[in-house]
C-alpha atoms as a PDB file:
ATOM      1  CA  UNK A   1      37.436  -7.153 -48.667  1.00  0.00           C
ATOM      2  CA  UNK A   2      33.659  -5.654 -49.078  1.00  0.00           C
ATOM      3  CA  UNK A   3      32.695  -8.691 -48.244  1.00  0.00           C
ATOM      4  CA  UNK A   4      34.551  -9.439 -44.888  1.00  0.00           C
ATOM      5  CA  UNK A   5      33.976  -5.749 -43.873  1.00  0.00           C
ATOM      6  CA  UNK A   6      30.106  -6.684 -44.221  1.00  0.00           C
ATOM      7  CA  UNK A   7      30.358  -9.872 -42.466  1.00  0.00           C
ATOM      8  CA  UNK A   8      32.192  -8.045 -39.085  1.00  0.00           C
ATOM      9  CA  UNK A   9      29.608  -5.151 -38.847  1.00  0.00           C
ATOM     10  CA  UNK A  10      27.079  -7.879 -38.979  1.00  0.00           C
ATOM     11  CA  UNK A  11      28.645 -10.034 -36.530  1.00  0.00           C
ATOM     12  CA  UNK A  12      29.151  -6.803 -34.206  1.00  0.00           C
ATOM     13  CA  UNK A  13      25.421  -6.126 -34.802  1.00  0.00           C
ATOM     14  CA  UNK A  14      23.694  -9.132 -33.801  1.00  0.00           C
ATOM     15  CA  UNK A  15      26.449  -9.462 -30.513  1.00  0.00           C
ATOM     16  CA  UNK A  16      25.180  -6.024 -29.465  1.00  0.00           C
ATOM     17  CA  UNK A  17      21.804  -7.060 -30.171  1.00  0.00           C
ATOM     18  CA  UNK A  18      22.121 -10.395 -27.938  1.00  0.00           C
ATOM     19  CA  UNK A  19      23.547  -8.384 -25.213  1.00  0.00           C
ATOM     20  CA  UNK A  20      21.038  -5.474 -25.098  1.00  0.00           C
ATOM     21  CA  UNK A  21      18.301  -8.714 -24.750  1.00  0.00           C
ATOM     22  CA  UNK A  22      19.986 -10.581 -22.309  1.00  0.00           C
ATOM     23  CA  UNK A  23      20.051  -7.286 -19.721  1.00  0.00           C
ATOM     24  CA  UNK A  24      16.304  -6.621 -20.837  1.00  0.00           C
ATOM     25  CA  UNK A  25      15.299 -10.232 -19.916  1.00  0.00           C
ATOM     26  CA  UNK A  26      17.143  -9.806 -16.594  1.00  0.00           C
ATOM     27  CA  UNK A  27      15.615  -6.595 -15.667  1.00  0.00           C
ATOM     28  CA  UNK A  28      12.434  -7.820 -16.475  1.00  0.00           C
ATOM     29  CA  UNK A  29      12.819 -10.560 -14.039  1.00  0.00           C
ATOM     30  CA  UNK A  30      14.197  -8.622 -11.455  1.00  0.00           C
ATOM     31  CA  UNK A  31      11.218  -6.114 -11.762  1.00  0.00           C
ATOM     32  CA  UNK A  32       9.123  -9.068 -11.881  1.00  0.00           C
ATOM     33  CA  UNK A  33      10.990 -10.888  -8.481  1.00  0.00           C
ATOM     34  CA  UNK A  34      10.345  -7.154  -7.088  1.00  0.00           C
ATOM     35  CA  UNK A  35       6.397  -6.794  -7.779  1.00  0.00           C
ATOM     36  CA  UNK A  36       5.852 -10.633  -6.970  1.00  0.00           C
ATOM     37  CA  UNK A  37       8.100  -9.877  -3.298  1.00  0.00           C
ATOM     38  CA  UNK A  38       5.574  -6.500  -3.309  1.00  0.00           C
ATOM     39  CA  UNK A  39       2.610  -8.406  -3.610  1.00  0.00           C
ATOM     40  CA  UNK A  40       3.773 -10.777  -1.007  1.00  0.00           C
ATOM     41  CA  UNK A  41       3.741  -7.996   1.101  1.00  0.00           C
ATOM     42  CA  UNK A  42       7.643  -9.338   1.764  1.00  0.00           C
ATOM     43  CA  UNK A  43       9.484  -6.392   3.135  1.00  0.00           C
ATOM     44  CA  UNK A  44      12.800  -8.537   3.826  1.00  0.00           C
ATOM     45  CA  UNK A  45      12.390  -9.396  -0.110  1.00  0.00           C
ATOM     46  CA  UNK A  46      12.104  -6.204  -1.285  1.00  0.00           C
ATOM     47  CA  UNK A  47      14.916  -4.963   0.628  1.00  0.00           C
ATOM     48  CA  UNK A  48      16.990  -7.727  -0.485  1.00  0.00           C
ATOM     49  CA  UNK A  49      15.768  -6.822  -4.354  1.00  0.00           C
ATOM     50  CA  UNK A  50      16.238  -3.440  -3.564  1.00  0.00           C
ATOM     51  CA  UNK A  51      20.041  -3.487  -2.198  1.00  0.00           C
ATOM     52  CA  UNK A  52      20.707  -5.617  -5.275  1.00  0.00           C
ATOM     53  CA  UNK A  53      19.956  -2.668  -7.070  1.00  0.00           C
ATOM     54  CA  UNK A  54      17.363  -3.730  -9.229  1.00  0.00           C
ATOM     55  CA  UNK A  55      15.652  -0.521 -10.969  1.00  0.00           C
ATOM     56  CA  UNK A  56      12.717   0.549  -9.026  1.00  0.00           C
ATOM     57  CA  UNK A  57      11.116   2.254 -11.447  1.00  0.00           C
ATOM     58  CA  UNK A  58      10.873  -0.298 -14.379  1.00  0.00           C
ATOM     59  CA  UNK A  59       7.209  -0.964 -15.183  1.00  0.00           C
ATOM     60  CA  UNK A  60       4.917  -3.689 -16.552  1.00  0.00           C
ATOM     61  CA  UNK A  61       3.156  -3.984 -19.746  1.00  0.00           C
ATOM     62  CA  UNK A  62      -0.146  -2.485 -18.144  1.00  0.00           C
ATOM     63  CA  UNK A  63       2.444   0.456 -16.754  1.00  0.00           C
ATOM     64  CA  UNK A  64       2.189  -0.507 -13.211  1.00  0.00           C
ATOM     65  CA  UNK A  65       5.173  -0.653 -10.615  1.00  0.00           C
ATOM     66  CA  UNK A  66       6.301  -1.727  -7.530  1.00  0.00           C
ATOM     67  CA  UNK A  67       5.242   1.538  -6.086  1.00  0.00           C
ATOM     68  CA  UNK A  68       2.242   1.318  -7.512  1.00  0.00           C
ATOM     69  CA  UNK A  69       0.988  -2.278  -6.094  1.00  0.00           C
ATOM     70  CA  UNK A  70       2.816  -1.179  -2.888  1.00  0.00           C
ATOM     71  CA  UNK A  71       0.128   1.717  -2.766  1.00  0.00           C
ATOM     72  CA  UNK A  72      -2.393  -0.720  -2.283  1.00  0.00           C
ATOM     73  CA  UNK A  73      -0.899  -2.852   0.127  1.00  0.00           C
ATOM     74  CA  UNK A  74      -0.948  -2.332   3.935  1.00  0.00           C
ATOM     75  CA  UNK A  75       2.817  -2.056   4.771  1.00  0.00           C
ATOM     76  CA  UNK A  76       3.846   1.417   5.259  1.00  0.00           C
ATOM     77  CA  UNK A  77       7.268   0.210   5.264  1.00  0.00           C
ATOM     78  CA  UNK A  78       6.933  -1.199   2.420  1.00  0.00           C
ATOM     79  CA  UNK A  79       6.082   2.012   0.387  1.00  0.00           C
ATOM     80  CA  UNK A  80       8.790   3.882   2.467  1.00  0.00           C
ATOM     81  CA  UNK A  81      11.240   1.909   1.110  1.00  0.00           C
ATOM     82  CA  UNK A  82      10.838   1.757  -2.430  1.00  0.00           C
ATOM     83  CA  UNK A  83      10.566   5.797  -2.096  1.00  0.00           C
ATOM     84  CA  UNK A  84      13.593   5.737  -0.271  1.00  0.00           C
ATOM     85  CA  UNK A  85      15.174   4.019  -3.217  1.00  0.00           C
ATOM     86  CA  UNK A  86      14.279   6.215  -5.668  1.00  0.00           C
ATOM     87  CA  UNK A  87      10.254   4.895  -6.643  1.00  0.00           C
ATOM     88  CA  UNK A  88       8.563   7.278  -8.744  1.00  0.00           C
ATOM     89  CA  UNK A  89       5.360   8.781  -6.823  1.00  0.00           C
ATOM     90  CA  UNK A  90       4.093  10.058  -9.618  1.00  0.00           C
ATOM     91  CA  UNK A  91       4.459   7.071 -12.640  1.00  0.00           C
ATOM     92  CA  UNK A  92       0.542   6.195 -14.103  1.00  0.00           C
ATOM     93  CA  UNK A  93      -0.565   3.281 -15.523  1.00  0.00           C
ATOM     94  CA  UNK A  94      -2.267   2.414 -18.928  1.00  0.00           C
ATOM     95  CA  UNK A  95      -5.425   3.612 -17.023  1.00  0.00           C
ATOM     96  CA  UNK A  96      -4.299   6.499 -15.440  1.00  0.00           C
ATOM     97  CA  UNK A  97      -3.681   5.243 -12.023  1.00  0.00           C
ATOM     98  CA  UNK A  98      -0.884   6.895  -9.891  1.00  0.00           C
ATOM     99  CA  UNK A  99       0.303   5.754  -6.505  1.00  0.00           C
ATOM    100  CA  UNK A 100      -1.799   8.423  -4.540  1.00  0.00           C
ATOM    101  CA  UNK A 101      -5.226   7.643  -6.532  1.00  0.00           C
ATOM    102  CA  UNK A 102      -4.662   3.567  -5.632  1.00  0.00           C
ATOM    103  CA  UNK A 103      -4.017   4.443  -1.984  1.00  0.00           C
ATOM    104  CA  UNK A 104      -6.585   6.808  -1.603  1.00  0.00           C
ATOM    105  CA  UNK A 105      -9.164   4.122  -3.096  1.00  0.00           C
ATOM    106  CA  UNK A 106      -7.865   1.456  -0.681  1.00  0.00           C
ATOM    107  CA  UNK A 107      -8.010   3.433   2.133  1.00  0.00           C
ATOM    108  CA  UNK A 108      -4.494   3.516   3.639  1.00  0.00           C
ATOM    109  CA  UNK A 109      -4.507   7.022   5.000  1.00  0.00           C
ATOM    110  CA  UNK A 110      -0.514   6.951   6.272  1.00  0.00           C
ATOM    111  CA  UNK A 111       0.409   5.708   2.730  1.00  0.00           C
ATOM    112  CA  UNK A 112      -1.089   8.429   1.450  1.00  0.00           C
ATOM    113  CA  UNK A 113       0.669  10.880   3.368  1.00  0.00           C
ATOM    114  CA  UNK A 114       4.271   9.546   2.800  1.00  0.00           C
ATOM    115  CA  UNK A 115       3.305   9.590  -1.155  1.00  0.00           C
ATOM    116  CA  UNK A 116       2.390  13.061  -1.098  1.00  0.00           C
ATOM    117  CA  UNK A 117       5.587  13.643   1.363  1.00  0.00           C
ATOM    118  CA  UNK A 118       7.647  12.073  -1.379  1.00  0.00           C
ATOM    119  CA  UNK A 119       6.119  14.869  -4.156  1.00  0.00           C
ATOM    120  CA  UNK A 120       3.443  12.891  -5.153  1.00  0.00           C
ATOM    121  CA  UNK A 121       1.340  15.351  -7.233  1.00  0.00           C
ATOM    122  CA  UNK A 122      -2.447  16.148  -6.103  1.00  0.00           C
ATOM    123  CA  UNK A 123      -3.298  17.224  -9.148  1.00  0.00           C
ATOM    124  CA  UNK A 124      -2.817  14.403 -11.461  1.00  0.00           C
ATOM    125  CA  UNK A 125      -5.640  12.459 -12.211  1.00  0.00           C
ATOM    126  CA  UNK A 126      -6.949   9.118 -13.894  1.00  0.00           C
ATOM    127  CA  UNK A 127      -7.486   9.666 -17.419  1.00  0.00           C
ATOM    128  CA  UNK A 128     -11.048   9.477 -16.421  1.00  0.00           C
ATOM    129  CA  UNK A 129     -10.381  12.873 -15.169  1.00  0.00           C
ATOM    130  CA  UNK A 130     -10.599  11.263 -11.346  1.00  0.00           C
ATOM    131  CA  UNK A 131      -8.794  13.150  -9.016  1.00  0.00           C
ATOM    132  CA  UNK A 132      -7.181  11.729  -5.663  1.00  0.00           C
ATOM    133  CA  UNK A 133     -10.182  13.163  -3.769  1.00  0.00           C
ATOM    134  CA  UNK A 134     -13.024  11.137  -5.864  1.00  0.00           C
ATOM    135  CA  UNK A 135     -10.791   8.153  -5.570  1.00  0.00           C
ATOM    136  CA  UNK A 136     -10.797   8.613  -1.494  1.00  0.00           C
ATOM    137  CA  UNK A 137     -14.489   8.748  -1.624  1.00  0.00           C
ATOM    138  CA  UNK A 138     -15.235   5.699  -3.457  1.00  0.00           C
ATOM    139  CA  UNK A 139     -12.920   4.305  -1.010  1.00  0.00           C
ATOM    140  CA  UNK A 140     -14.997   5.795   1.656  1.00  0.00           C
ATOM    141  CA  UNK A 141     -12.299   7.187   4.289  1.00  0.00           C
ATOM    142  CA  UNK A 142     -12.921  10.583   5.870  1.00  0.00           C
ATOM    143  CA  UNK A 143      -9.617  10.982   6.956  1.00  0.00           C
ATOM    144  CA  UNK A 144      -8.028  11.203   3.556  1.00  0.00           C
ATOM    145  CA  UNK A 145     -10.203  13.406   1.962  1.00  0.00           C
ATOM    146  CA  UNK A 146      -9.743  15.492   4.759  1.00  0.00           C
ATOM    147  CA  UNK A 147      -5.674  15.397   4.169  1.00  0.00           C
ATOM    148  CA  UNK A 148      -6.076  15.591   0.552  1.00  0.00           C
ATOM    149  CA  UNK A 149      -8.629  19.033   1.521  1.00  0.00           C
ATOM    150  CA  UNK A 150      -5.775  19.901   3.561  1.00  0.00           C
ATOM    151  CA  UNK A 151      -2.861  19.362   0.903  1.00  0.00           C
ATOM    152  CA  UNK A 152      -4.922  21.631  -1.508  1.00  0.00           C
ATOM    153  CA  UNK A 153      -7.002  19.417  -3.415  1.00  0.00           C
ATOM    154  CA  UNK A 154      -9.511  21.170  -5.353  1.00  0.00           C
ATOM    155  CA  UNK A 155     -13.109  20.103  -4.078  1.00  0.00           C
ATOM    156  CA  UNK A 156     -14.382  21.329  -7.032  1.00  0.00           C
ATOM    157  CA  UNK A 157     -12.668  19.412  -9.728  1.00  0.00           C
ATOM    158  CA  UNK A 158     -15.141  17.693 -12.072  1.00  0.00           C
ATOM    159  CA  UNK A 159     -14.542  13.789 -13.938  1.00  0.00           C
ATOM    160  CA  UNK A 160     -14.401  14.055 -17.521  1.00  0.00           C
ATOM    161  CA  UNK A 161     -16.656  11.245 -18.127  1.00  0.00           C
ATOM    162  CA  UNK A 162     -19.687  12.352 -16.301  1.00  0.00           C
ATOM    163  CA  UNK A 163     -18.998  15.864 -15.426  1.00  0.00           C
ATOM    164  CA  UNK A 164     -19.463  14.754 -11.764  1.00  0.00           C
ATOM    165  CA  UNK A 165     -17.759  16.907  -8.772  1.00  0.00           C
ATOM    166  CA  UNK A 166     -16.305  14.763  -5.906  1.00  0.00           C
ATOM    167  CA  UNK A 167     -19.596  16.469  -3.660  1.00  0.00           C
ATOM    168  CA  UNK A 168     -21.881  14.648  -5.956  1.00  0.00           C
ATOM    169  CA  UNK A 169     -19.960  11.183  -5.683  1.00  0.00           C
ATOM    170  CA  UNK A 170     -20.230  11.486  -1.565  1.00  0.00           C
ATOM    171  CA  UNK A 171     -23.925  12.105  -1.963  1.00  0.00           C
ATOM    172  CA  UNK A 172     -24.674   9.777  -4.496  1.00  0.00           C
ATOM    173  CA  UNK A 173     -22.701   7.534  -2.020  1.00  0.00           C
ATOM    174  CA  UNK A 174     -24.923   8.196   1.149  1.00  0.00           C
ATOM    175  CA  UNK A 175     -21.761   9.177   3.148  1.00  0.00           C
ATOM    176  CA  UNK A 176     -22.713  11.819   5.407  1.00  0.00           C
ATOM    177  CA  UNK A 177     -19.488  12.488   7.196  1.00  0.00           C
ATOM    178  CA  UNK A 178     -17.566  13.062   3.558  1.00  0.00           C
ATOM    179  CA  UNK A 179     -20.517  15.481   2.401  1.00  0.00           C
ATOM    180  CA  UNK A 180     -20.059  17.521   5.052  1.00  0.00           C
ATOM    181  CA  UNK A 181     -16.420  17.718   5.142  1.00  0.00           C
ATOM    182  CA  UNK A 182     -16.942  18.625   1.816  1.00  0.00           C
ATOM    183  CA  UNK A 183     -19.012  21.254   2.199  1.00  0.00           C
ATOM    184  CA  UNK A 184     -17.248  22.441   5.170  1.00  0.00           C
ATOM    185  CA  UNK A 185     -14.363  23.132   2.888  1.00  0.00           C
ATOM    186  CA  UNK A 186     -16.274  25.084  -0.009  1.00  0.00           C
ATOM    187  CA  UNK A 187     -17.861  22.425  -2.463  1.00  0.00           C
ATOM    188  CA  UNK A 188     -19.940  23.914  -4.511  1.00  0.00           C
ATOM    189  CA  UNK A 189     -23.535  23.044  -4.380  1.00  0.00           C
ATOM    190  CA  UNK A 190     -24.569  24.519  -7.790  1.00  0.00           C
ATOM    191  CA  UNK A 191     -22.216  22.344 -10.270  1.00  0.00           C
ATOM    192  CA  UNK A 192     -24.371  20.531 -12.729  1.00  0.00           C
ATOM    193  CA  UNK A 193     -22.939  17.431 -14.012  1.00  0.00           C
ATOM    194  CA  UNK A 194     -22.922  16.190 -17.883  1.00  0.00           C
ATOM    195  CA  UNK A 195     -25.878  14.765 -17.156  1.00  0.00           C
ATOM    196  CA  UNK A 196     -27.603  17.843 -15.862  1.00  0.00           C
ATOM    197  CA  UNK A 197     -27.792  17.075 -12.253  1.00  0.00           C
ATOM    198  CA  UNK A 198     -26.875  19.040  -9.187  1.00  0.00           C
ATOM    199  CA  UNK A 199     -25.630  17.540  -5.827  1.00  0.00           C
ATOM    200  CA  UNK A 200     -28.886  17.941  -4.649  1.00  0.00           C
ATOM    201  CA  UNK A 201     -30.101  15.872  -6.884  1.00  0.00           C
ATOM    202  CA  UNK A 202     -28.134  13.116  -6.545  1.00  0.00           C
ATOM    203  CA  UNK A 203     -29.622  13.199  -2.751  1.00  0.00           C
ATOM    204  CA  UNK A 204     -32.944  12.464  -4.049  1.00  0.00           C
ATOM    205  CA  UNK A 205     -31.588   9.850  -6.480  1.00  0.00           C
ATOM    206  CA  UNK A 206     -29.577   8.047  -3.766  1.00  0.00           C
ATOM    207  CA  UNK A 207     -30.450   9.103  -0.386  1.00  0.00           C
END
């Protein structure tokens, strides 16, 4: 009787277990069919994916999701949609990376917008310690630092690797327009950097 009573719970077990990997295997692919239609830039695709119901938010192994390679894509529409479904604005990668720091590197100024519409927090950063704003700069466009000023980034926010304020990464950059707006909206001209170095500096280094 032991026995059989041994044999059933271990017959239960392993069905439950074959179950619980068959819907993980066909999440995966769905999340994998939605990033793929994502990267194809396929907004018919993802709609189709996304009335399906597949779950927006599931992730790859490196932590990124459709939202997040969305974010660095062109289509607005795109972006709307998976926010629309429920896409996290605010899910990071195994390096840090959020939606808003990708599209603020790659430039996409109305992507941007709708991400921090959708509660996309300013304020969380690469683990680098990178904030949104350093991100726009490296992706040179003056028109989302100036929404991120706007939004209430803080100018001032240093990178934990090199100590370095987003001020110094304009200069060091040679991007006149940025440094300005920068300034223009209280950057401080006095932070020294890890490696001892002022904004100023960097100007003589780099300009």
């Amino acid at each position: 009787m032991g026995q059989l009573l041994r044999l059933s719970i271990f017959l239960a077990l392993s069905m439950a277990s074959f179950v619980a990997a068959g819907q993980s295997s066909s999440e995966n692919h769905s999340t994998h069919e939605l990033i793929t239609a994502v990267q194809r830039v396929s907004y018919d695709e993802v709609n189709q994916l996304l009335e399906s119901g597949v779950n927006v938010n599931v992730s790859r192994a490196d932590g990124s999701t459709a939202l997040s390679w969305a974010s660095q894509r062109p289509d607005i529409h795109i972006v709307t949609a998976l926010l629309k479904a429920g896409a996290d604005p605010n899910s990071q990668d195994e390096n840090g990376e959020t939606p808003l720091t990708l599209a603020s590197a790659r430039g996409n100024s109305q992507i941007v917008e709708a991400l921090i519409n959708a509660g996309a927090d300013i304020t969380r950063n690469r683990w680098s310690g990178e904030t949104p704003l350093h991100a726009a700069i490296f992706g040179g466009n003056l028109d989302i630092v100036r929404l991120l000023i706007e939004r209430g980034v803080d100018v001032n926010a240093k990178d934990s690797r090199m100590g370095q304020t987003p001020l110094m990464r304009a200069v060091a950059g040679g991007n006149k327009e940025i440094t300005l707006a920068l300034i223009a909206s209280g950057a401080s001209l006095s932070s020294i950097s890890k490696g001892g170095f002022q904004a100023i500096h960097f100007a003589a280094l780099y300009g």
